[in-house]
Protein backbone atom coordinates (compact mmCIF):
# COMPACT_ATOMS: atom_id res chain seq x y z
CA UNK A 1 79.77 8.01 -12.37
CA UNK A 2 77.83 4.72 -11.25
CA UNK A 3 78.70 5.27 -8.25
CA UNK A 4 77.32 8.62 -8.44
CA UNK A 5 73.77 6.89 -9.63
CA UNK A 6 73.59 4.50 -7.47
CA UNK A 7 74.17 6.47 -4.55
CA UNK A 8 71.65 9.19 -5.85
CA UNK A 9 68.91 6.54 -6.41
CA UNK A 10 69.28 5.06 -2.94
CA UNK A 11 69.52 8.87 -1.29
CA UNK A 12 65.82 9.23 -3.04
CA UNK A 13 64.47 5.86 -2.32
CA UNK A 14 64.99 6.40 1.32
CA UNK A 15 63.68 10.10 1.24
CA UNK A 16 60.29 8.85 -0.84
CA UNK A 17 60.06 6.21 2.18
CA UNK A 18 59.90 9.27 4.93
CA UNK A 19 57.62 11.20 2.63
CA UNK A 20 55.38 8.38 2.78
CA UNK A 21 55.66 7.75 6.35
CA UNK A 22 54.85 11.56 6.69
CA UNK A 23 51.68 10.86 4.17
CA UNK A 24 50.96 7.93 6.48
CA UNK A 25 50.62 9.95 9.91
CA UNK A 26 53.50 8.48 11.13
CA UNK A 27 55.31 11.04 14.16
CA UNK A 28 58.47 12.57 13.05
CA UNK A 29 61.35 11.58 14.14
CA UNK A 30 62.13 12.73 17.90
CA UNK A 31 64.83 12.69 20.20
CA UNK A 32 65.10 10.64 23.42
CA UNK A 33 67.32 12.75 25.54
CA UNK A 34 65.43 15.36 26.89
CA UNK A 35 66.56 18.03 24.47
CA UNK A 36 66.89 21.91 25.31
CA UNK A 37 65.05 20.83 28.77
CA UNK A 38 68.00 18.97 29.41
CA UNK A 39 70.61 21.66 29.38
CA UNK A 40 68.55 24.08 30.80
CA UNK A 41 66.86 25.84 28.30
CA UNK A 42 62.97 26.13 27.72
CA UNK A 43 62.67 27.09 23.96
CA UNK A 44 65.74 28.10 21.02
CA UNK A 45 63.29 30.53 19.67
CA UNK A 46 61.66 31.67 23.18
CA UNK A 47 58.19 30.08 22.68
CA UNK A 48 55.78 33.29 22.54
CA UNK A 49 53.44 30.88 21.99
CA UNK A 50 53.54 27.60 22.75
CA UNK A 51 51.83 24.35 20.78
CA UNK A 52 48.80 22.93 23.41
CA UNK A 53 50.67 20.00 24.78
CA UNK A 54 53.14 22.79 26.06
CA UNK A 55 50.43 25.02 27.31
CA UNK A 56 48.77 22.47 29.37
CA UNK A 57 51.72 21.10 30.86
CA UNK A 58 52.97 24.59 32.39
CA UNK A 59 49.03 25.38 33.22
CA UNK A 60 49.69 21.69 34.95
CA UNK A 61 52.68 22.71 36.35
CA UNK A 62 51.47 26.57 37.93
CA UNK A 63 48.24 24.80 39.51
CA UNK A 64 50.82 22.16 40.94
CA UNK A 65 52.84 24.91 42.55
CA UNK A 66 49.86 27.15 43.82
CA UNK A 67 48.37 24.41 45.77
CA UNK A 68 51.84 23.80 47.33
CA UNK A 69 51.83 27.11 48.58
């Protein structure tokens, strides 16, 4: 059973120490490998509407192509 506890307590200390990083403004944690881009996938869900980072970089990328053509 004390191992129980202890485990328990340190499982909540570290999530209380994300929380506050997430209070803090800190970015979540992200992944350095490229993700679904890498395997050839846009979006899991399909993006119907993408976040604004998103939406600039394929405005970015359809101006980059049309004055290629």
């Amino acid at each position: 059973m004390t191992i129980f506890i202890l485990t328990f307590i340190i499982v909540a200390i570290l999530v209380a120490g994300m929380a506050i990083g997430v209070i803090a403004g800190r970015n979540p944690i992200g992944g350095s490998c490229g993700g679904l881009g890498r395997v050839g996938l846009e979006c899991e869900a399909g993006c119907e509407k993408p976040c604004p980072k998103r939406l600039a970089r394929m405005q970015a990328q359809e101006e980059a192509e049309a004055n290629n053509n």
